[in-house]
C-alpha atoms as a PDB file:
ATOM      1  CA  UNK A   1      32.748 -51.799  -6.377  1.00  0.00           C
ATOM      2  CA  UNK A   2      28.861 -52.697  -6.663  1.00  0.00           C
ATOM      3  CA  UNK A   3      27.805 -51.250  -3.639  1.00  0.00           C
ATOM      4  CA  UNK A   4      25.077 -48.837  -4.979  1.00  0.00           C
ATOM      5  CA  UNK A   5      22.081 -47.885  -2.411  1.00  0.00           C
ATOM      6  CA  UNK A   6      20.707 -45.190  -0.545  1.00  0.00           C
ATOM      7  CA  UNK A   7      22.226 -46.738   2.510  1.00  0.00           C
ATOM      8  CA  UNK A   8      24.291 -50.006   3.595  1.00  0.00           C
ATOM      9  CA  UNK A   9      23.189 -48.959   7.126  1.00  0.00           C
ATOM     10  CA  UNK A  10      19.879 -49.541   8.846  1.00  0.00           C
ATOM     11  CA  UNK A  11      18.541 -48.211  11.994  1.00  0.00           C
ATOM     12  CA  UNK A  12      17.584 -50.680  15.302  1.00  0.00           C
ATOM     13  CA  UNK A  13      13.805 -49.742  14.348  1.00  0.00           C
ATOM     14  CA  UNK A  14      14.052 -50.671  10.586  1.00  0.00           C
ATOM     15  CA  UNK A  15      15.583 -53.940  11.741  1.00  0.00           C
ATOM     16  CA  UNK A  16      12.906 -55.256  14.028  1.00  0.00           C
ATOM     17  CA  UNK A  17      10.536 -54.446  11.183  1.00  0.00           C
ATOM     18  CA  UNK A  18      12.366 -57.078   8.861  1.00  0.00           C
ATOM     19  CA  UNK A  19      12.653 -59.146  12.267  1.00  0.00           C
ATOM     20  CA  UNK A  20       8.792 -58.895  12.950  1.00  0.00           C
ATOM     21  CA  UNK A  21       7.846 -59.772   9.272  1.00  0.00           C
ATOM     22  CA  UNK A  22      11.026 -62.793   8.484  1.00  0.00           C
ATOM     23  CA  UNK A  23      12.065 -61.026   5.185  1.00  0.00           C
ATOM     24  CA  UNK A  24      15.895 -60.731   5.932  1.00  0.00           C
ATOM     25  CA  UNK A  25      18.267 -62.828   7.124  1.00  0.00           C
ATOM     26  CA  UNK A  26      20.127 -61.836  10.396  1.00  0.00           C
ATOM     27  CA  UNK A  27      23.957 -62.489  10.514  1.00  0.00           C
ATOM     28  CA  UNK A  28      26.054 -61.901  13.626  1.00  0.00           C
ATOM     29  CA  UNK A  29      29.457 -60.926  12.360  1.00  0.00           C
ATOM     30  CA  UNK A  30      31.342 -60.506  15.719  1.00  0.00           C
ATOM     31  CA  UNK A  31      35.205 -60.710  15.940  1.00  0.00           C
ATOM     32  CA  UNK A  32      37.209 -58.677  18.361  1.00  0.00           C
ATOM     33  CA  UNK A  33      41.076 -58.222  19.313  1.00  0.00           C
ATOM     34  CA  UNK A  34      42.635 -59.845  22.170  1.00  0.00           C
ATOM     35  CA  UNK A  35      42.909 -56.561  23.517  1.00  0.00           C
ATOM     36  CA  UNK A  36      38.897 -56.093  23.141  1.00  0.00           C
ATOM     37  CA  UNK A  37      38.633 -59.065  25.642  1.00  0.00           C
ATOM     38  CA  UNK A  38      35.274 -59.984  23.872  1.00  0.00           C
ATOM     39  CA  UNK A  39      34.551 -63.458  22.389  1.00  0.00           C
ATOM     40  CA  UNK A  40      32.102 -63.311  19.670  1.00  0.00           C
ATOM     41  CA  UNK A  41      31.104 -66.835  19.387  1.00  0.00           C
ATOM     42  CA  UNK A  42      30.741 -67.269  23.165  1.00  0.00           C
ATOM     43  CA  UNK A  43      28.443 -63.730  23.238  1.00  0.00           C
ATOM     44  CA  UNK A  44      26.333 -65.219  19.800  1.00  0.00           C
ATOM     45  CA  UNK A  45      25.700 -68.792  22.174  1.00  0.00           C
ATOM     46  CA  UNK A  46      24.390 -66.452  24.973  1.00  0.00           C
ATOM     47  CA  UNK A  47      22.091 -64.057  23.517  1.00  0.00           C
ATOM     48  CA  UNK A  48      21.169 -63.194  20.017  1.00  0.00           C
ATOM     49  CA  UNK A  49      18.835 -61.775  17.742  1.00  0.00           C
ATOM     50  CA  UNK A  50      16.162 -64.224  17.001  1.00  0.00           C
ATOM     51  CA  UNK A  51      16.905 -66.339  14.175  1.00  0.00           C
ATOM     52  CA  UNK A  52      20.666 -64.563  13.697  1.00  0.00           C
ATOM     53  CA  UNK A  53      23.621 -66.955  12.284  1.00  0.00           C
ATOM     54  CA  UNK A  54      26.542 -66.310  13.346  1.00  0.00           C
ATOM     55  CA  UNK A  55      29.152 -65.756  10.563  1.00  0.00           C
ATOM     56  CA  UNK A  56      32.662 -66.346  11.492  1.00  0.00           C
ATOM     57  CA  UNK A  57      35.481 -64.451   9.623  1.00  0.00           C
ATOM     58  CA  UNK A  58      38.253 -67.040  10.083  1.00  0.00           C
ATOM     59  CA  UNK A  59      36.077 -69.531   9.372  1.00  0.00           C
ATOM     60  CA  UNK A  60      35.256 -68.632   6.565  1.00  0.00           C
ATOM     61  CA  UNK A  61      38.312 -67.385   5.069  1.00  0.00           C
ATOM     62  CA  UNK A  62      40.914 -68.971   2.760  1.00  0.00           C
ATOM     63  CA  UNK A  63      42.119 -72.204   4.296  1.00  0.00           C
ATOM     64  CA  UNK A  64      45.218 -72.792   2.188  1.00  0.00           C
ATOM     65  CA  UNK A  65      46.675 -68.903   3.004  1.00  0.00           C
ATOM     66  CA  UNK A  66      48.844 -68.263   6.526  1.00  0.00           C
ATOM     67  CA  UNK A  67      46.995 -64.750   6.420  1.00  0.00           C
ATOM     68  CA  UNK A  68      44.441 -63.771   8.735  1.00  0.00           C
ATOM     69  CA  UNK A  69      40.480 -64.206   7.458  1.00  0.00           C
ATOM     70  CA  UNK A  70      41.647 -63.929   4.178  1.00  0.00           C
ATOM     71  CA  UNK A  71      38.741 -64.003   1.678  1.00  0.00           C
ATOM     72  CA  UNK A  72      37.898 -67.872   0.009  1.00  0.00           C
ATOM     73  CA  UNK A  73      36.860 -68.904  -3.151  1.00  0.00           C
ATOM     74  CA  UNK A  74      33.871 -68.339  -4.365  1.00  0.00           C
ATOM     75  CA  UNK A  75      33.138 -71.893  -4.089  1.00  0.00           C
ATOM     76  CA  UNK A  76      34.051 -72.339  -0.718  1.00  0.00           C
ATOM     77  CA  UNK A  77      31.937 -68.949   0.266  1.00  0.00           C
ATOM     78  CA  UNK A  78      29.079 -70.637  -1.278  1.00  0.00           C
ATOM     79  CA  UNK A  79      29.536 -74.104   0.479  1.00  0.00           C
ATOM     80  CA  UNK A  80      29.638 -72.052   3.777  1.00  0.00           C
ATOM     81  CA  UNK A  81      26.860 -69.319   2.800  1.00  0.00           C
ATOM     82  CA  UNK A  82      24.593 -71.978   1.851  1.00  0.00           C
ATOM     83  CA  UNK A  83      25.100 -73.528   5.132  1.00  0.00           C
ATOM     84  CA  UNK A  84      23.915 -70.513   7.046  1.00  0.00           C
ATOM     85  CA  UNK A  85      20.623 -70.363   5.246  1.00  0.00           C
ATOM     86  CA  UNK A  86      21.836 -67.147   2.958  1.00  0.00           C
ATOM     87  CA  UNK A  87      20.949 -66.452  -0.154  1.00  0.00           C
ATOM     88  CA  UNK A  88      22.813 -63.955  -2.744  1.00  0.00           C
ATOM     89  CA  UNK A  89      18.795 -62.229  -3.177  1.00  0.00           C
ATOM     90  CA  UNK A  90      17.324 -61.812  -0.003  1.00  0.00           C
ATOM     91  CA  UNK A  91      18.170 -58.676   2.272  1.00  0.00           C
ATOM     92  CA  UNK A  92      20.641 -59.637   4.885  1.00  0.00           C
ATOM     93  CA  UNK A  93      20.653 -57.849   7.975  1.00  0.00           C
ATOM     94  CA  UNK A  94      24.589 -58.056   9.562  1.00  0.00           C
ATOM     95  CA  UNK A  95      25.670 -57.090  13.225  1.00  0.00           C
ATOM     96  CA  UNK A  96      28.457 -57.319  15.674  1.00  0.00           C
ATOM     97  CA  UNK A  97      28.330 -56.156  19.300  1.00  0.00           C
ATOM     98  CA  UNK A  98      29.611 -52.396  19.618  1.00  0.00           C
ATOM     99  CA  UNK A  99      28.135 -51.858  15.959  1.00  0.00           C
ATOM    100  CA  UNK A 100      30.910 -50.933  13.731  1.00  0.00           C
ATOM    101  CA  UNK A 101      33.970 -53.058  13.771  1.00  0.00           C
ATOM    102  CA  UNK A 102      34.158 -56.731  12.298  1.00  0.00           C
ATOM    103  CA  UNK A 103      30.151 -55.868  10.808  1.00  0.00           C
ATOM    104  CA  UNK A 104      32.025 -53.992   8.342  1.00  0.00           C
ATOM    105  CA  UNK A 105      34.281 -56.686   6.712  1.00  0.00           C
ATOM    106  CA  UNK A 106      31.391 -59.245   6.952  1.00  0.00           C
ATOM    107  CA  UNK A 107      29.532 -56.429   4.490  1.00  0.00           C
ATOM    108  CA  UNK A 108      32.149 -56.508   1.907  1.00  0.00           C
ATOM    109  CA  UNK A 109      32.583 -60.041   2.013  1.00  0.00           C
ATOM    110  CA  UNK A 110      28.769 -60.451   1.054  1.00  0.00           C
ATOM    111  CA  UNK A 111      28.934 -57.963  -1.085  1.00  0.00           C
ATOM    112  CA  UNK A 112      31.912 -58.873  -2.984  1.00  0.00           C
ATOM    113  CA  UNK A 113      30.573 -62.138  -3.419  1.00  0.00           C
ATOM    114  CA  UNK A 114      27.182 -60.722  -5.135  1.00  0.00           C
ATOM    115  CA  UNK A 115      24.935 -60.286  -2.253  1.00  0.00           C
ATOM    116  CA  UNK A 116      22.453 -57.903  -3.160  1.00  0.00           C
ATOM    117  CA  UNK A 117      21.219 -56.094  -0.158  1.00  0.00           C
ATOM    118  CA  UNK A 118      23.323 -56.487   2.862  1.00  0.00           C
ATOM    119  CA  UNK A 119      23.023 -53.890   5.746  1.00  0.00           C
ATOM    120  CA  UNK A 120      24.665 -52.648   8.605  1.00  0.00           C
ATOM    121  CA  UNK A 121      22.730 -52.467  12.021  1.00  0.00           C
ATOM    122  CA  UNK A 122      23.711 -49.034  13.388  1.00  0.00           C
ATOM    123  CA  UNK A 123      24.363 -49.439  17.146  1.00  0.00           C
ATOM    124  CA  UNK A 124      25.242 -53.125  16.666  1.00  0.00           C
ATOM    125  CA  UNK A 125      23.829 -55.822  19.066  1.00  0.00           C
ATOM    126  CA  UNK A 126      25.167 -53.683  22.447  1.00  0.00           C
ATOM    127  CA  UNK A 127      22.478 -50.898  21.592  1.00  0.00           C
ATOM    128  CA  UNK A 128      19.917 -53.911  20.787  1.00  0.00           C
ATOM    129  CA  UNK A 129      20.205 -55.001  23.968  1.00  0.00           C
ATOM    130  CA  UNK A 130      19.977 -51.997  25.376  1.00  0.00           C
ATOM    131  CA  UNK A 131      16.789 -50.491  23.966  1.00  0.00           C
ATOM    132  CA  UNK A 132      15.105 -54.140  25.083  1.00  0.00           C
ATOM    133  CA  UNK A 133      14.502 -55.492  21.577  1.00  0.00           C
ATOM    134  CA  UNK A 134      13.765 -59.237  21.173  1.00  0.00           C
ATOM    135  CA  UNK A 135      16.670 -61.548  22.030  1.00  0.00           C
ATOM    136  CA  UNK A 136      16.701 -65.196  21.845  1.00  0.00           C
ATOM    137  CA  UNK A 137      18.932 -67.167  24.376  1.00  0.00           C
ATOM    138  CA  UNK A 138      20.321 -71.075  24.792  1.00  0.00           C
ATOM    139  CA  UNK A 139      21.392 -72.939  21.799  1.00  0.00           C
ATOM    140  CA  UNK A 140      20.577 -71.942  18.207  1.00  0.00           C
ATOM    141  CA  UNK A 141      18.679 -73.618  15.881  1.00  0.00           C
ATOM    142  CA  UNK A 142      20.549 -75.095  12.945  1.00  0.00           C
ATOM    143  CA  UNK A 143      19.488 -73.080   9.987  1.00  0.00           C
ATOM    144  CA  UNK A 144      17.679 -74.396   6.535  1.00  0.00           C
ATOM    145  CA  UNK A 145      21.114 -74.776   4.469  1.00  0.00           C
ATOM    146  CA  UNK A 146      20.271 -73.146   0.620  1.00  0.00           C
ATOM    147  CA  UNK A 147      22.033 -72.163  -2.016  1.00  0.00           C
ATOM    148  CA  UNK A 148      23.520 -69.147  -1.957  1.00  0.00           C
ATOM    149  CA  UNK A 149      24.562 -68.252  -5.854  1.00  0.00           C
ATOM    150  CA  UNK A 150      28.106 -66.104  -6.153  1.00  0.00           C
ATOM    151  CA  UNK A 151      28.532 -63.645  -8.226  1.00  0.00           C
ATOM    152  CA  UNK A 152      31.943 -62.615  -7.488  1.00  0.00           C
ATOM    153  CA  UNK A 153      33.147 -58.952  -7.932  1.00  0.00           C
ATOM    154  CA  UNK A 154      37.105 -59.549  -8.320  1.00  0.00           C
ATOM    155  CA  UNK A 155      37.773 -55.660  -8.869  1.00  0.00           C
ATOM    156  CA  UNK A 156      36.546 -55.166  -4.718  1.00  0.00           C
ATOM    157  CA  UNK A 157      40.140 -56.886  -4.133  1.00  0.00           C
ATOM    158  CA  UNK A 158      43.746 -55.414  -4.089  1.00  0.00           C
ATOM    159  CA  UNK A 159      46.760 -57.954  -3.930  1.00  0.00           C
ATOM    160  CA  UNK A 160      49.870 -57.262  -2.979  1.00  0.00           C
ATOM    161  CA  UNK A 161      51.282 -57.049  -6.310  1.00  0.00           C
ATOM    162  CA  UNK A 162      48.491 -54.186  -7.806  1.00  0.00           C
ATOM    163  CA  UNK A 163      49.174 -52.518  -4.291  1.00  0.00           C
ATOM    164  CA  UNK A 164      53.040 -52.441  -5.243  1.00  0.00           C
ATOM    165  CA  UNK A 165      52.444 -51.052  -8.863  1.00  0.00           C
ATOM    166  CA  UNK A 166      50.526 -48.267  -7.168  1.00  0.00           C
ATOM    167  CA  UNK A 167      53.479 -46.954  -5.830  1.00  0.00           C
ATOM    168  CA  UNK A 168      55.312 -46.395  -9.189  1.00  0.00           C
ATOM    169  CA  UNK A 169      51.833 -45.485 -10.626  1.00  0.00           C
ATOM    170  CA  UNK A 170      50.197 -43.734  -7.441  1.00  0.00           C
ATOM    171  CA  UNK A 171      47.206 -44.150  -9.954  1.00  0.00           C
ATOM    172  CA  UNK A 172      45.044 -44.786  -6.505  1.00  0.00           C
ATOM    173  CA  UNK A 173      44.788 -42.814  -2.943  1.00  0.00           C
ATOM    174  CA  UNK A 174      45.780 -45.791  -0.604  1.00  0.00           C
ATOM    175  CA  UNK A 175      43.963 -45.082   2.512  1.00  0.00           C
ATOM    176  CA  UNK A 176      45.246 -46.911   5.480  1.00  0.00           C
ATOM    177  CA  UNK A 177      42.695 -47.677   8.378  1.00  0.00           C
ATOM    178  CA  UNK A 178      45.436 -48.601  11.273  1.00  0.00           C
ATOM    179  CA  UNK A 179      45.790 -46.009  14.324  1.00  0.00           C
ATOM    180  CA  UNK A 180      47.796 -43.172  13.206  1.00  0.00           C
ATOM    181  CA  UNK A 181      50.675 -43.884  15.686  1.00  0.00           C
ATOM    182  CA  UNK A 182      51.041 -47.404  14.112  1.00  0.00           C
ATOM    183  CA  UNK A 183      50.910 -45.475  10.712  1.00  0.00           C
ATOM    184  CA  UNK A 184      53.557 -43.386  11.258  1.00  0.00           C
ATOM    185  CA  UNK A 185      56.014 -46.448  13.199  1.00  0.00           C
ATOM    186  CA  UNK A 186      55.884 -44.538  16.330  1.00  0.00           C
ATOM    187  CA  UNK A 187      53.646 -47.762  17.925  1.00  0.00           C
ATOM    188  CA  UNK A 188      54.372 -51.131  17.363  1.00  0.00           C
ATOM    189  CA  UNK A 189      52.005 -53.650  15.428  1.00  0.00           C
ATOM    190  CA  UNK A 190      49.965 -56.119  17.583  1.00  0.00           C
ATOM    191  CA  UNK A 191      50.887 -58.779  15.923  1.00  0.00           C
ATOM    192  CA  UNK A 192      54.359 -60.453  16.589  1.00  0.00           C
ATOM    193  CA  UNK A 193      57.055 -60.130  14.190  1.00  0.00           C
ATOM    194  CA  UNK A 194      55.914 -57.206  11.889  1.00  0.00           C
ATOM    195  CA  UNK A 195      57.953 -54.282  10.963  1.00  0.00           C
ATOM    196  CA  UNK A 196      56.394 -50.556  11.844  1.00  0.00           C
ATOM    197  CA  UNK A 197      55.427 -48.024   9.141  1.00  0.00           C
ATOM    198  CA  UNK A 198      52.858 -48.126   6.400  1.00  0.00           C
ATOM    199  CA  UNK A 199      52.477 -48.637   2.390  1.00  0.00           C
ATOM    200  CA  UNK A 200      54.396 -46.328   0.145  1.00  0.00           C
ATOM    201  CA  UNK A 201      52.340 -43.142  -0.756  1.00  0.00           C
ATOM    202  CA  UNK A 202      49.460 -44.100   1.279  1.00  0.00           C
ATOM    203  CA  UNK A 203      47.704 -42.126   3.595  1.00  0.00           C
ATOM    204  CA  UNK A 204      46.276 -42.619   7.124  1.00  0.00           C
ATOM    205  CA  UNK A 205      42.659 -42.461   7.711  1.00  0.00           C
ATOM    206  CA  UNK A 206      41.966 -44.273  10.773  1.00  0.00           C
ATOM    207  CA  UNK A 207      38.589 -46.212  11.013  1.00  0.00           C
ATOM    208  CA  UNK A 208      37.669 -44.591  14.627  1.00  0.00           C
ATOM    209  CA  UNK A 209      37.628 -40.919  12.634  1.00  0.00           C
ATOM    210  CA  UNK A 210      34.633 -42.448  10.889  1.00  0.00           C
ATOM    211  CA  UNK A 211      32.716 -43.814  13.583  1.00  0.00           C
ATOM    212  CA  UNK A 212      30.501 -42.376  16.422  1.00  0.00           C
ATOM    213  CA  UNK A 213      28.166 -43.993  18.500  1.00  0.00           C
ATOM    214  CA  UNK A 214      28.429 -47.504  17.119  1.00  0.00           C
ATOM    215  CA  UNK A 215      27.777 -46.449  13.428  1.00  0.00           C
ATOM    216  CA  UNK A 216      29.293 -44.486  10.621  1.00  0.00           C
ATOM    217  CA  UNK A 217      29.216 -40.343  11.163  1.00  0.00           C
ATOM    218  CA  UNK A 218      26.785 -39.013   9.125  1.00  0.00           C
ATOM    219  CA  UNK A 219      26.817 -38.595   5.302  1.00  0.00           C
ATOM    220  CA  UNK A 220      27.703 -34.996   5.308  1.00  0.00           C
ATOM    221  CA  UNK A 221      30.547 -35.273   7.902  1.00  0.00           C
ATOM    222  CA  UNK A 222      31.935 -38.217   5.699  1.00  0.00           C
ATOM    223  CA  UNK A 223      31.808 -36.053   2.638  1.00  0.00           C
ATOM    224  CA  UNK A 224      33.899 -33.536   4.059  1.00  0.00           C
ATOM    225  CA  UNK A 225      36.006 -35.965   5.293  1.00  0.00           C
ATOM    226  CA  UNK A 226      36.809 -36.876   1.943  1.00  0.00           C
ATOM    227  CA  UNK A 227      36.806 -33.725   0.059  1.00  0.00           C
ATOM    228  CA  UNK A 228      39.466 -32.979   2.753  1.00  0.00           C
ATOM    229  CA  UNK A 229      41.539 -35.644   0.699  1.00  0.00           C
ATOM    230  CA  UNK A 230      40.810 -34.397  -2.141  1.00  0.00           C
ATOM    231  CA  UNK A 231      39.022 -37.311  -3.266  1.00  0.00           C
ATOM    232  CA  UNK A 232      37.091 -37.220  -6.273  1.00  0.00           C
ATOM    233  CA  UNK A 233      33.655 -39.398  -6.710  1.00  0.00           C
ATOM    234  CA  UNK A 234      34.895 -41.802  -9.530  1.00  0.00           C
ATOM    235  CA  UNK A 235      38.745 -41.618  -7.823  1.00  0.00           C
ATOM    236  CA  UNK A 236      40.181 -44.834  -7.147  1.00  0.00           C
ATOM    237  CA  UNK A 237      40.954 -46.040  -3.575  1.00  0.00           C
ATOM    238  CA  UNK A 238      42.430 -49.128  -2.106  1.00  0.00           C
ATOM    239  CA  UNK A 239      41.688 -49.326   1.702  1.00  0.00           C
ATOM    240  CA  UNK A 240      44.256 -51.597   3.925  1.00  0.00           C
ATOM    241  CA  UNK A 241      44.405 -51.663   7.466  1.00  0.00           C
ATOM    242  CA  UNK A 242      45.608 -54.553   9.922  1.00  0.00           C
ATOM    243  CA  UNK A 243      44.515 -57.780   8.337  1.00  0.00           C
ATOM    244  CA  UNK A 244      41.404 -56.389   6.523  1.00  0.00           C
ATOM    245  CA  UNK A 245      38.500 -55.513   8.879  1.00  0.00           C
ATOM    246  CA  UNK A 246      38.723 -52.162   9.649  1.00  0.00           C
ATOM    247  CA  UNK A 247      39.425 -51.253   6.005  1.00  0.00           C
ATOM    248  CA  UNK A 248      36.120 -52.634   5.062  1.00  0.00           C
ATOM    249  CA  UNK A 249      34.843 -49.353   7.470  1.00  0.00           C
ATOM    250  CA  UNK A 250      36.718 -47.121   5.061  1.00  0.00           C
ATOM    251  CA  UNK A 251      35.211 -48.763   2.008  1.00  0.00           C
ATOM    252  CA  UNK A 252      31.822 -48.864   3.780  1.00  0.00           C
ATOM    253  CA  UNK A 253      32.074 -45.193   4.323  1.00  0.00           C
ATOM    254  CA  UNK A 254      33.100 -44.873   0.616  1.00  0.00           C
ATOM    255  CA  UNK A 255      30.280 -46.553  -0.104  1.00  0.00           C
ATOM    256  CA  UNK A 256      28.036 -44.248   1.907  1.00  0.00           C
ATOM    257  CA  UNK A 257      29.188 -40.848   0.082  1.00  0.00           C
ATOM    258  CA  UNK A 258      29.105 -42.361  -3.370  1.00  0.00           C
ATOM    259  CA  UNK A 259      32.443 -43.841  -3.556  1.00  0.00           C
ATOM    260  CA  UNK A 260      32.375 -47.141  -5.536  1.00  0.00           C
ATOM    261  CA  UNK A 261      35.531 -47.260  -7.426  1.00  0.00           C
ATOM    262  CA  UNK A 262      37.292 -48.660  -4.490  1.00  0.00           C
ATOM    263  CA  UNK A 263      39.429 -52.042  -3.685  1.00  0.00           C
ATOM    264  CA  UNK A 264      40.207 -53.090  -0.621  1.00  0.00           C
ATOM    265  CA  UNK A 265      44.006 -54.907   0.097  1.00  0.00           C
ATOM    266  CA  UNK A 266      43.041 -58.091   1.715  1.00  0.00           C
ATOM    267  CA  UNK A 267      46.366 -59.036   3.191  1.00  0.00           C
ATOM    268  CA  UNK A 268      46.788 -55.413   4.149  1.00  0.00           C
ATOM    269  CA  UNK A 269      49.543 -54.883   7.097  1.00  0.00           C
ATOM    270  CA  UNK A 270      49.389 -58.791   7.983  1.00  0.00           C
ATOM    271  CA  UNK A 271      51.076 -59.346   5.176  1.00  0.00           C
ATOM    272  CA  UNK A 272      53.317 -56.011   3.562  1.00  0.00           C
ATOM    273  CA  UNK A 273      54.705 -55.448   7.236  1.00  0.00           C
ATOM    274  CA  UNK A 274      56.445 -58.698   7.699  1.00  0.00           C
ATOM    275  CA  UNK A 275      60.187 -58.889   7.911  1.00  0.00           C
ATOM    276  CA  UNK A 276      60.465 -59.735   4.763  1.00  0.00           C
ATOM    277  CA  UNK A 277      57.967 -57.618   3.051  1.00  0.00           C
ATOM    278  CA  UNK A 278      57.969 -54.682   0.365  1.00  0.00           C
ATOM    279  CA  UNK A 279      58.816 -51.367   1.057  1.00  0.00           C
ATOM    280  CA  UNK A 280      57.502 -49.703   4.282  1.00  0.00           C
ATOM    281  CA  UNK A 281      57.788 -45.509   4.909  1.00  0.00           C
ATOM    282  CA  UNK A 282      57.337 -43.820   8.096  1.00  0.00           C
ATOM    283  CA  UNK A 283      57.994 -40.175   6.776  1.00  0.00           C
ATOM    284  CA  UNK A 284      55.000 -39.535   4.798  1.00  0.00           C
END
């Protein structure tokens, strides 16, 4: 996973310094649950960061899959990066409102298509507001399409199929982002229709354990975290979760300690917990 840097995170301060002097590009990443009863679109048309796009997950996602924001081709990402003014070389600043939720996925999905610098704001948009920091309101301007050239990084993704040879193998530490009630089957999945449980051999690691104050916890408390798990620096990991967004936090938090050798499973629960999916535990 080519994620190297001292940080994928930058503070509200750091930001407006890009902001003030137009050398990064400022994405708004926002997608919430039903149960978040947020609208991220509607919140991006009513106040913004200046200059912000607004990048939207199932939007931009595989058209021809019946999976949630699933990633798209390279092609398409490019078609639909280039249409928000990004460019694979320039830093790119991403957001979403509480600060660490859909941000996260946004991250890998620029990063796994070969964006070089993309960051996290830590506090996300609500903290933004908050501390008075420039907002622009009404309708956005259309951005300056480009061309944004991919460079895609296939070994960020898990299928289901490399997921399912894990199990025989156990070759990588699945780490499973969901609640731990959901983990375990005591709480049933949000979405209609899917069986309770989790992957074979995985383990749970929910995202909000990684997470305080709208940003990752810090470096140190992440490291421990991991050296809990037993979870060597070159170890392999494939994060799942829901549909995919909160196991971009995991991989982000990988990221953060030094972890690169990490994959995240794109369909994750959307797709192995459905009636007539692989094998599901709820005892380990």
């Amino acid at each position: 996973m080519n994620f190297m840097a001292d940080s994928n995170l930058i503070s509200q301060r750091e930001a407006l310094d890009y902001l003030n002097d137009k050398t990064a590009s400022f994405v708004d990443g926002s997608w919430y649950l039903p149960s978040q009863q947020r609208n991220g679109w509607d919140e991006y048309l009513t106040e913004r960061i200046p200059s912000a796009v607004f990048f939207d997950i199932d939007a931009i996602s595989d058209p021809s899959s019946g999976l949630p924001h699933m990633l798209p081709s390279p092609e398409a990402f490019a078609k639909s990066a280039g249409a928000l003014g990004l460019t694979y070389d320039k830093t790119i600043i991403v957001y979403d409102g509480p600060g660490m939720f859909s941000a996260a996925r946004v991250w890998w999905t620029l990063k796994t298509m070969g964006a070089k610098d993309v960051r996290i704001l830590k506090g996300g948009f609500d903290t933004w507001r908050k501390e008075g920091l420039p907002v622009e309101k009404g309708a956005p301007r259309p951005p300056m399409p480009t061309v944004f050239e991919t460079h895609f990084s296939i070994n960020n993704v898990a299928n289901m199929s490399l997921v399912e040879e894990n199990i025989a193998s156990n070759s990588a530490t699945v780490l499973d982002a969901r609640p731990n009630d959901r983990f375990k089957g005591e709480a049933p999945e949000p979405r209609e229709g899917m069986r309770s449980g989790h992957i074979p051999n995985s383990k749970s690691l929910p995202a909000s354990e990684l997470i305080s104050n709208g940003t990752l916890l810090e470096q140190e408390q992440l490291e421990q975290i991991f050296q809990n798990l037993k979870l060597e620096k070159d170890a392999p990991v494939i994060t799942t979760c829901g549909s995919g967004v909160t196991a971009a936090i995991i991989a982000l938090a990988l990221a953060e300690t030094g972890r690169y050798n990490t994959r995240l499973y794109d369909g994750s629960w959307a797709e192995w917990g459905q009636k007539d999916g692989p094998e599901i535990s709820t005892n380990d």
